[in-house]
C-alpha atoms as a PDB file:
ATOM      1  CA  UNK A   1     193.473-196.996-147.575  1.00  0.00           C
ATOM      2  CA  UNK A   2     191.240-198.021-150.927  1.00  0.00           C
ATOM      3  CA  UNK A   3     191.388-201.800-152.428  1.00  0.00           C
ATOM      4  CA  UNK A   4     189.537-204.010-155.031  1.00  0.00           C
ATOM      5  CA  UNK A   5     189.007-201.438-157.396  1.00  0.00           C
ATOM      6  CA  UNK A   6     189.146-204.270-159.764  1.00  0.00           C
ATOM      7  CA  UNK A   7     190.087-201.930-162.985  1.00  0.00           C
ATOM      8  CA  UNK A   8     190.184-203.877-165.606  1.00  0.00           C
ATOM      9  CA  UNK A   9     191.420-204.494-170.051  1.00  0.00           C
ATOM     10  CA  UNK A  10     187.594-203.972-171.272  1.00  0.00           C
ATOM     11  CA  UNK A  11     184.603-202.421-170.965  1.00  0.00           C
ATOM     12  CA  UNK A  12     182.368-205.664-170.199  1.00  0.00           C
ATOM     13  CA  UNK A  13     184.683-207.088-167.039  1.00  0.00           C
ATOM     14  CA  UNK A  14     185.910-204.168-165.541  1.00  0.00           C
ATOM     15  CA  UNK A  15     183.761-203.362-162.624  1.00  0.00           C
ATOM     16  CA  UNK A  16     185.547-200.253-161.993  1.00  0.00           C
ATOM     17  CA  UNK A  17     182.204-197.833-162.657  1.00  0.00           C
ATOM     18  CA  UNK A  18     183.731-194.560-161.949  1.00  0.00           C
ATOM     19  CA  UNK A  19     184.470-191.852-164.199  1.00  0.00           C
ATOM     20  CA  UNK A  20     188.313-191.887-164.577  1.00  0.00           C
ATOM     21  CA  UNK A  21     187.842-187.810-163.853  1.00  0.00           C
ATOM     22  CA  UNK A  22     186.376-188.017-160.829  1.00  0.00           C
ATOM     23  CA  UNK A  23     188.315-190.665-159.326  1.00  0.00           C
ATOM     24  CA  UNK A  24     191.859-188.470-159.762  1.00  0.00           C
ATOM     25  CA  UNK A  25     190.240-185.582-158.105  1.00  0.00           C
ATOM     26  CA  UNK A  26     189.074-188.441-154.703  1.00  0.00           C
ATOM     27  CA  UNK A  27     192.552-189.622-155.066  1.00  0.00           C
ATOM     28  CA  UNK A  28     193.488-185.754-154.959  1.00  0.00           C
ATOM     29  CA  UNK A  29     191.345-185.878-152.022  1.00  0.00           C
ATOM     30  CA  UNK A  30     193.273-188.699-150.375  1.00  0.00           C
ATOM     31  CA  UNK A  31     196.858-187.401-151.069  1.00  0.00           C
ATOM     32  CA  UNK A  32     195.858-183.990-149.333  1.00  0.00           C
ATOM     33  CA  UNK A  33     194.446-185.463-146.023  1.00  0.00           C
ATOM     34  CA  UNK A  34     196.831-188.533-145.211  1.00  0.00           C
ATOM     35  CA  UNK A  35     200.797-188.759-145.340  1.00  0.00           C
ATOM     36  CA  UNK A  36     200.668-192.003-147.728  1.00  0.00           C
ATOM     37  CA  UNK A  37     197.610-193.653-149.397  1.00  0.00           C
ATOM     38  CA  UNK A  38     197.893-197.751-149.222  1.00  0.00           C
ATOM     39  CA  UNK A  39     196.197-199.388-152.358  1.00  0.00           C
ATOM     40  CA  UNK A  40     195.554-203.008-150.812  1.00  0.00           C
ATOM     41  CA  UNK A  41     195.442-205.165-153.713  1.00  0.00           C
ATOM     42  CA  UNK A  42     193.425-206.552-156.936  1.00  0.00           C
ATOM     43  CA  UNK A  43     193.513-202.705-158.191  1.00  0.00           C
ATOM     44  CA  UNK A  44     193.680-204.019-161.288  1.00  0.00           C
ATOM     45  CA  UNK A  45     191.918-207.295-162.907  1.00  0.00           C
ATOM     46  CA  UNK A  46     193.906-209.023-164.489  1.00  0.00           C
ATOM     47  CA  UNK A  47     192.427-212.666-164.339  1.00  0.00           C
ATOM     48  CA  UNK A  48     189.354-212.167-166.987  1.00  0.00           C
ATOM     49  CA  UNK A  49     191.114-212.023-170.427  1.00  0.00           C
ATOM     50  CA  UNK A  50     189.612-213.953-173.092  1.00  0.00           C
ATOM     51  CA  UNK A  51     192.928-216.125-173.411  1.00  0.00           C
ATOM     52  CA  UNK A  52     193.795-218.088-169.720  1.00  0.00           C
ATOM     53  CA  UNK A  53     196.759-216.738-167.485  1.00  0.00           C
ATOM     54  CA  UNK A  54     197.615-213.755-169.484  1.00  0.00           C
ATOM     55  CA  UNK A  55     197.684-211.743-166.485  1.00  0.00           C
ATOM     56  CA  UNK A  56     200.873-209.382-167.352  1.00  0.00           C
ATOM     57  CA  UNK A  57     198.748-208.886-170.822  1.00  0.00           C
ATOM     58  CA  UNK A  58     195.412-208.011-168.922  1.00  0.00           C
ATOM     59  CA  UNK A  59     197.514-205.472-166.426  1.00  0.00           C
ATOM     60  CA  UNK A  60     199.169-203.898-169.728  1.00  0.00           C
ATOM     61  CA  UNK A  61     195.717-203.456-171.054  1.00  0.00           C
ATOM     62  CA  UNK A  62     193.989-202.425-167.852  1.00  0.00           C
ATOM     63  CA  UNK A  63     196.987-199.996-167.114  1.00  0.00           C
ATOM     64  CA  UNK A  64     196.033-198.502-171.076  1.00  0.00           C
ATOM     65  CA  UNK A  65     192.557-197.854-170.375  1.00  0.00           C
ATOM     66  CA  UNK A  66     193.052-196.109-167.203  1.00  0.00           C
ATOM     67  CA  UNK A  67     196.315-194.079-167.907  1.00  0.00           C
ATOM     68  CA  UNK A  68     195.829-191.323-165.691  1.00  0.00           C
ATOM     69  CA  UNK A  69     195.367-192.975-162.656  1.00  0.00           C
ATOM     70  CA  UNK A  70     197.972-195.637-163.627  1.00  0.00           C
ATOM     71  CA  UNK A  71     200.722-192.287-163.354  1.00  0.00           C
ATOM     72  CA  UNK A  72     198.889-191.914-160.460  1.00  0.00           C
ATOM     73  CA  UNK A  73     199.338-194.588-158.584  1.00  0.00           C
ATOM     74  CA  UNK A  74     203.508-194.611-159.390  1.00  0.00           C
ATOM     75  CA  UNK A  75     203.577-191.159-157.346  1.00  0.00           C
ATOM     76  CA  UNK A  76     205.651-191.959-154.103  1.00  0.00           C
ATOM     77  CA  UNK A  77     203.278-191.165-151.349  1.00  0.00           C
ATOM     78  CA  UNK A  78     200.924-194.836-152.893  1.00  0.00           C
ATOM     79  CA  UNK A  79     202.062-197.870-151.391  1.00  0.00           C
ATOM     80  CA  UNK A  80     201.274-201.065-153.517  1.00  0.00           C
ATOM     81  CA  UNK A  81     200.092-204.428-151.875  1.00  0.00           C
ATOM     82  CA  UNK A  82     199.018-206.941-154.381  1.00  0.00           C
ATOM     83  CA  UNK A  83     195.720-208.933-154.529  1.00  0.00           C
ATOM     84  CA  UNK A  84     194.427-212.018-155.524  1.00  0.00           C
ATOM     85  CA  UNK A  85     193.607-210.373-158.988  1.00  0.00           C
ATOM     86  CA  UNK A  86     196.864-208.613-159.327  1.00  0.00           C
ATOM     87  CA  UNK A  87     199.139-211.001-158.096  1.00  0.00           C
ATOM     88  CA  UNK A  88     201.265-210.231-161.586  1.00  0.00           C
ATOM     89  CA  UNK A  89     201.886-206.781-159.967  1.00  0.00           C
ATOM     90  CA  UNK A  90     204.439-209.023-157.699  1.00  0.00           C
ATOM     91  CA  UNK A  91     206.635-209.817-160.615  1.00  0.00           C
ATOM     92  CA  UNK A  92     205.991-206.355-162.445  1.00  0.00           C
ATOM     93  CA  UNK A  93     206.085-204.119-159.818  1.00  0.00           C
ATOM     94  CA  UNK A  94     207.606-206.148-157.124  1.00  0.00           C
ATOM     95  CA  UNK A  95     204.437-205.385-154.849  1.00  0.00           C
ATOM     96  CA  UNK A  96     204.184-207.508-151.558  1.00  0.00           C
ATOM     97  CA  UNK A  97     201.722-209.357-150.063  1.00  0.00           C
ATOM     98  CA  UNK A  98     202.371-208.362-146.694  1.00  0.00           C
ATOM     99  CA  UNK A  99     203.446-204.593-145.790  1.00  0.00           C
ATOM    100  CA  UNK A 100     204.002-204.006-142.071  1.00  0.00           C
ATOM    101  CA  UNK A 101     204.730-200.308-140.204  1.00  0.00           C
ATOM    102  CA  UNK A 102     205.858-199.113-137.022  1.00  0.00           C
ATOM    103  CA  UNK A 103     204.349-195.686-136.332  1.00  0.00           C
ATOM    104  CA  UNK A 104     203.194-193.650-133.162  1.00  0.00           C
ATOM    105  CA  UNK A 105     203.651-196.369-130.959  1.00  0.00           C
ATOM    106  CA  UNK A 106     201.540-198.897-133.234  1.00  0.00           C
ATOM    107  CA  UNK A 107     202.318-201.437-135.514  1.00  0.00           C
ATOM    108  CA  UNK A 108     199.963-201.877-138.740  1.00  0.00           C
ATOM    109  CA  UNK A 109     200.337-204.628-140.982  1.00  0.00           C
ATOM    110  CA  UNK A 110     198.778-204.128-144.662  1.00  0.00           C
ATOM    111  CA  UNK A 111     197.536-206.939-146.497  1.00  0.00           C
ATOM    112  CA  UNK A 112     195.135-208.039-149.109  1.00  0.00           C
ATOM    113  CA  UNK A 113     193.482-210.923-147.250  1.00  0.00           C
ATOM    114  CA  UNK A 114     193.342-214.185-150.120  1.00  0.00           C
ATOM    115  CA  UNK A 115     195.596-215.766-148.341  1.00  0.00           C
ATOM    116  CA  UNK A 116     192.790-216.477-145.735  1.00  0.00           C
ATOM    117  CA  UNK A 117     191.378-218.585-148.892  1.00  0.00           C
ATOM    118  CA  UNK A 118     192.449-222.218-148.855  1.00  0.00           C
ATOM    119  CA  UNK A 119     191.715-223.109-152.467  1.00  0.00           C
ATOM    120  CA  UNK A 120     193.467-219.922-153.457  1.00  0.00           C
ATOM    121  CA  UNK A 121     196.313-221.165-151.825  1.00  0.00           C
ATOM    122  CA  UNK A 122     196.144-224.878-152.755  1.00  0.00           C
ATOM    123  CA  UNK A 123     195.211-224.824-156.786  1.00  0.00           C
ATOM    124  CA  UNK A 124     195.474-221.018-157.672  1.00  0.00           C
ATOM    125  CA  UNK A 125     195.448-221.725-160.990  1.00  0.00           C
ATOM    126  CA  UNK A 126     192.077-223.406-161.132  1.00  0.00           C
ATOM    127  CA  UNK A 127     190.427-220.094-159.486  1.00  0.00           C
ATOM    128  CA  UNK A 128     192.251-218.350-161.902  1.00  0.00           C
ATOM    129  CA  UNK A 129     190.303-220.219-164.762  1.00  0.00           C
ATOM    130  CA  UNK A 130     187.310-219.985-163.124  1.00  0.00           C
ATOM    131  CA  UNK A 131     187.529-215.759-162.512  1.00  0.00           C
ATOM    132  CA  UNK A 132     188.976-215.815-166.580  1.00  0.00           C
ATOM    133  CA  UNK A 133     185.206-217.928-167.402  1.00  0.00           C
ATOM    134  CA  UNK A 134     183.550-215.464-165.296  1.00  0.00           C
ATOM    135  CA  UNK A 135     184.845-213.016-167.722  1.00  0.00           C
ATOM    136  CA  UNK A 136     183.191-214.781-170.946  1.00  0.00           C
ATOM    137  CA  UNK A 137     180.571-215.464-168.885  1.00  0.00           C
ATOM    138  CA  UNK A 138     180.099-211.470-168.416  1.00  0.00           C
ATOM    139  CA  UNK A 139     181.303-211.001-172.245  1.00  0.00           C
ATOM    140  CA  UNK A 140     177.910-212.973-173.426  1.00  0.00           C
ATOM    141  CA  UNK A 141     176.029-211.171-171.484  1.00  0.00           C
ATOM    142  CA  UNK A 142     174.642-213.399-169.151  1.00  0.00           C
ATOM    143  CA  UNK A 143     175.290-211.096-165.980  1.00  0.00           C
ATOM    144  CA  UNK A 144     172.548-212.316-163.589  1.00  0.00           C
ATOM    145  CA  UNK A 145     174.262-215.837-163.729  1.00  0.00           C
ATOM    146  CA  UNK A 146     177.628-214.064-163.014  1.00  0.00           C
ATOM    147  CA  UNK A 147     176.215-212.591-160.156  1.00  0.00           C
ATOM    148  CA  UNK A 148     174.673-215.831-158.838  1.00  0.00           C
ATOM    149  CA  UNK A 149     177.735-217.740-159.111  1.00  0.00           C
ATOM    150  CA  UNK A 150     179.145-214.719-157.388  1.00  0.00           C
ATOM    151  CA  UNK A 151     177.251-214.995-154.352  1.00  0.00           C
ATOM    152  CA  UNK A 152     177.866-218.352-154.286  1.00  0.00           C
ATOM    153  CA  UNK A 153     181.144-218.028-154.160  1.00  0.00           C
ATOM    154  CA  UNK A 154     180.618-215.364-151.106  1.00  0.00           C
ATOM    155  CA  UNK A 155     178.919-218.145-149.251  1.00  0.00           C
ATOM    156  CA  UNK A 156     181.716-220.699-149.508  1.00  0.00           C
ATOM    157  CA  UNK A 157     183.983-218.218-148.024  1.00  0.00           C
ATOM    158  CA  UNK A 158     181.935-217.825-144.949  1.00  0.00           C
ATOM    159  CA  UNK A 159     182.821-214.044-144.531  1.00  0.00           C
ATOM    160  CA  UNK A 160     180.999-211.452-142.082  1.00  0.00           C
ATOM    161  CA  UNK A 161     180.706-208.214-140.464  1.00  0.00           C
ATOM    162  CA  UNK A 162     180.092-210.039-137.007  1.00  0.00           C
ATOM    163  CA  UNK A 163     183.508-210.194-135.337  1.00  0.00           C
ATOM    164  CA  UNK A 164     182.633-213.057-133.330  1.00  0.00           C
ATOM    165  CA  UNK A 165     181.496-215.257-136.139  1.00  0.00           C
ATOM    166  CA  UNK A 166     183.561-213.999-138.528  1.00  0.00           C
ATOM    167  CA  UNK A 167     186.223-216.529-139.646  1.00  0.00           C
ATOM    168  CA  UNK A 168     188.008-214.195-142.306  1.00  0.00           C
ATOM    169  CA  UNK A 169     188.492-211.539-139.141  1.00  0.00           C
ATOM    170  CA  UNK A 170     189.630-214.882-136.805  1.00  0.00           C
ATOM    171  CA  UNK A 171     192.328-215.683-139.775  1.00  0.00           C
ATOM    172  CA  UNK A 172     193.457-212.159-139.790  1.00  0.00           C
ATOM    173  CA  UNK A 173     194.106-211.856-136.434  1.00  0.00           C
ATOM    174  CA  UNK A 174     195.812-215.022-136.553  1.00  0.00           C
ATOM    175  CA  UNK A 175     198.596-213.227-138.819  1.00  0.00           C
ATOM    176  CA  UNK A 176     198.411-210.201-136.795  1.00  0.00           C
ATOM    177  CA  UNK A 177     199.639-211.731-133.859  1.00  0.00           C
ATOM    178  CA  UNK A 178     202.045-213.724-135.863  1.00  0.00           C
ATOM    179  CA  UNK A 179     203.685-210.357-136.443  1.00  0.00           C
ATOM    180  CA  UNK A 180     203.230-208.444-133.709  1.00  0.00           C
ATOM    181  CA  UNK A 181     200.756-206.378-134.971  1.00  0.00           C
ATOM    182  CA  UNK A 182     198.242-204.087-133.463  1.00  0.00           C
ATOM    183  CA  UNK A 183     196.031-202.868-136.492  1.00  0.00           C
ATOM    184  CA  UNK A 184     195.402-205.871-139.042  1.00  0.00           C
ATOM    185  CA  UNK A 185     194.060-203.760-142.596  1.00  0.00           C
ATOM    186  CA  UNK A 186     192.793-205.686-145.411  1.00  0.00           C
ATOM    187  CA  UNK A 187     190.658-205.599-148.444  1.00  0.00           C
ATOM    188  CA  UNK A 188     189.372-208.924-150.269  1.00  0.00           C
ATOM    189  CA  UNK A 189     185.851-209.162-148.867  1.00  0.00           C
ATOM    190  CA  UNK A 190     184.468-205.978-149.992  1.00  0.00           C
ATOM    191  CA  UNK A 191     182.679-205.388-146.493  1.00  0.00           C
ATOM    192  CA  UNK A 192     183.964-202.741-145.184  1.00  0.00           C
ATOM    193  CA  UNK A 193     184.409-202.584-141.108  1.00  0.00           C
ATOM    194  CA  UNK A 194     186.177-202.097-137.993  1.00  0.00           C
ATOM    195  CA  UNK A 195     186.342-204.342-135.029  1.00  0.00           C
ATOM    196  CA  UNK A 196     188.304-204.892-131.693  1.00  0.00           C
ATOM    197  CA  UNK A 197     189.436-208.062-131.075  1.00  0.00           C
ATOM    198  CA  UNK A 198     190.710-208.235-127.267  1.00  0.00           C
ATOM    199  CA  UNK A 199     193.938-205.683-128.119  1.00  0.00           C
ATOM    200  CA  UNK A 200     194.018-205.858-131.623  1.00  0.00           C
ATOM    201  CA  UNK A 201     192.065-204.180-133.918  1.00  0.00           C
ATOM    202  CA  UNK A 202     190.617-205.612-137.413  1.00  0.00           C
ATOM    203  CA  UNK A 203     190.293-203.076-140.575  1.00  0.00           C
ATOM    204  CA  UNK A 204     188.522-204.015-143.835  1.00  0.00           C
ATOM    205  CA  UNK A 205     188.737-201.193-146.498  1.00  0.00           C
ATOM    206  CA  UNK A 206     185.619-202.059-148.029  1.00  0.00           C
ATOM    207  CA  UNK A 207     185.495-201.491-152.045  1.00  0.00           C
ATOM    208  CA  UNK A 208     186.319-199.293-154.665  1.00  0.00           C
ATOM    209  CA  UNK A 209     184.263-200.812-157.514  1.00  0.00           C
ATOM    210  CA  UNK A 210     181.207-200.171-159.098  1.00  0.00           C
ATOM    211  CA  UNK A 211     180.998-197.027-158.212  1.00  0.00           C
ATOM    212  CA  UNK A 212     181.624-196.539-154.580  1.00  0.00           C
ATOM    213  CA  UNK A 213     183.751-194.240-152.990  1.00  0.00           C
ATOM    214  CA  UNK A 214     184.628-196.562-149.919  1.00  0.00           C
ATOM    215  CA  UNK A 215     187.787-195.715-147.783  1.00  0.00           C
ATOM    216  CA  UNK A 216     189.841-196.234-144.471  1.00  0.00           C
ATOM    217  CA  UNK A 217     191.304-193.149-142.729  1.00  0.00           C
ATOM    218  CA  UNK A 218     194.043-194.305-140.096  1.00  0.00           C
ATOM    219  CA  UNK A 219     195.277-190.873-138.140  1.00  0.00           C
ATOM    220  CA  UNK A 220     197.484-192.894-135.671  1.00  0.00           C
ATOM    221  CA  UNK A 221     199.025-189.565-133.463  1.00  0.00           C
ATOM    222  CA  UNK A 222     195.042-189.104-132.700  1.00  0.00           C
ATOM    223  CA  UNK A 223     194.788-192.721-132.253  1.00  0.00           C
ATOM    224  CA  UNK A 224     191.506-192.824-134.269  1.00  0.00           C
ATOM    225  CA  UNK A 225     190.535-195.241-137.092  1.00  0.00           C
ATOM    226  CA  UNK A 226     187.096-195.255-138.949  1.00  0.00           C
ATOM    227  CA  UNK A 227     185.577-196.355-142.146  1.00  0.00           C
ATOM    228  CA  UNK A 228     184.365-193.840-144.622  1.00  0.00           C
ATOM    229  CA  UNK A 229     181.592-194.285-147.737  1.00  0.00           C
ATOM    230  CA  UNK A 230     181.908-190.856-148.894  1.00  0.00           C
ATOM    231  CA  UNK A 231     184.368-188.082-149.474  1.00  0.00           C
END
């Protein structure tokens, strides 16, 4: 399971930072160790063109820069869950938010995790402006402020790796148990972790951008689930 690879229409706001090369052969990696590889949203970014809400644009564009591992992704054994950033991939690829399986006696449930995020929820469009003035922001060249209004931004969502504190993980379980769910899997944060919660388990797949190779491995017959920085 990989997420927020955040590949995006040009050079100065995609924060991919992997060699399109190597990143087929770990994705030939993936599809030779697990049955189905689950790409859990804003895998492309789509939200930081220069003109506002031109997000089926921005995917075209992001989908033209990175053409081999756009064919890649359409092979059957990827399942799509959209993002925050992709959320156009709902209307152009009819990806879900929510993906749920029954498997070995378990039942996983797949999801991005921005719906956790009340102001994503309540005026989408207004964090949609502010990722797309991000994007100048990063076009003039002023990265250190993007990167300070960044971890602002990581403040105000009050997300960490300690499962008791945590009130992303809380939220998450939440939904799990709204569905029945035993293993919870997200993306979103970018910290990637697992943690039991009573019978439920939490899953965060981390990141794929800027450079890191950051993955979940779910073998469900052995009943073992781990994170992985490296392949």
């Amino acid at each position: 399971m990989i997420s927020d690879l955040h590949l995006g229409p040009d050079a100065s706001t995609d924060s991919f930072g992997h060699d399109d090369a190597e990143f087929l052969r770990f994705l030939s990696f993936l599809e030779s160790n697990f049955e189905r590889v689950v790409l859990l949203g804003d895998i492309w970014e789509t939200l930081t063109s220069k003109c506002p809400w031109r997000a089926r644009r921005a995917l075209e564009m992001a989908r033209a820069r990175h053409p081999e591992i756009a064919r890649r992704f359409r092979r059957p054994c990827y399942k799509y869950i959209h993002g925050n950033h992709d959320i156009i991939a709902h209307r152009v690829d009819d990806a879900p938010e929510r993906w749920s399986l029954d498997v070995d006696g378990k039942r996983l449930l797949f999801m991005h995790g921005h719906g956790y995020d009340r102001l994503i929820s309540m005026a989408r469009h207004v964090v949609e402006l502010g990722v797309c003035i991000g994007g100048w922001i990063r076009r003039a060249g002023l990265e250190r402020l993007y990167q300070r209004l960044d971890e602002m931004d990581q403040k105000r969502s009050a997300v960490s790796i300690d499962a008791g504190s945590c009130t992303f993980q809380a939220w998450t379980m939440g939904v799990a148990a709204m569905h029945g769910a035993d293993i919870a899997v997200t993306g979103h944060t970018h910290l990637p972790i697992t943690s039991k919660h009573g019978s439920r388990m939490f899953m965060n797949s981390g990141s794929c951008s800027h450079g890191r190779y950051t993955f979940l491995a779910l073998e469900t017959r052995k009943d073992a689930y781990s994170v992985h920085h490296a392949w």
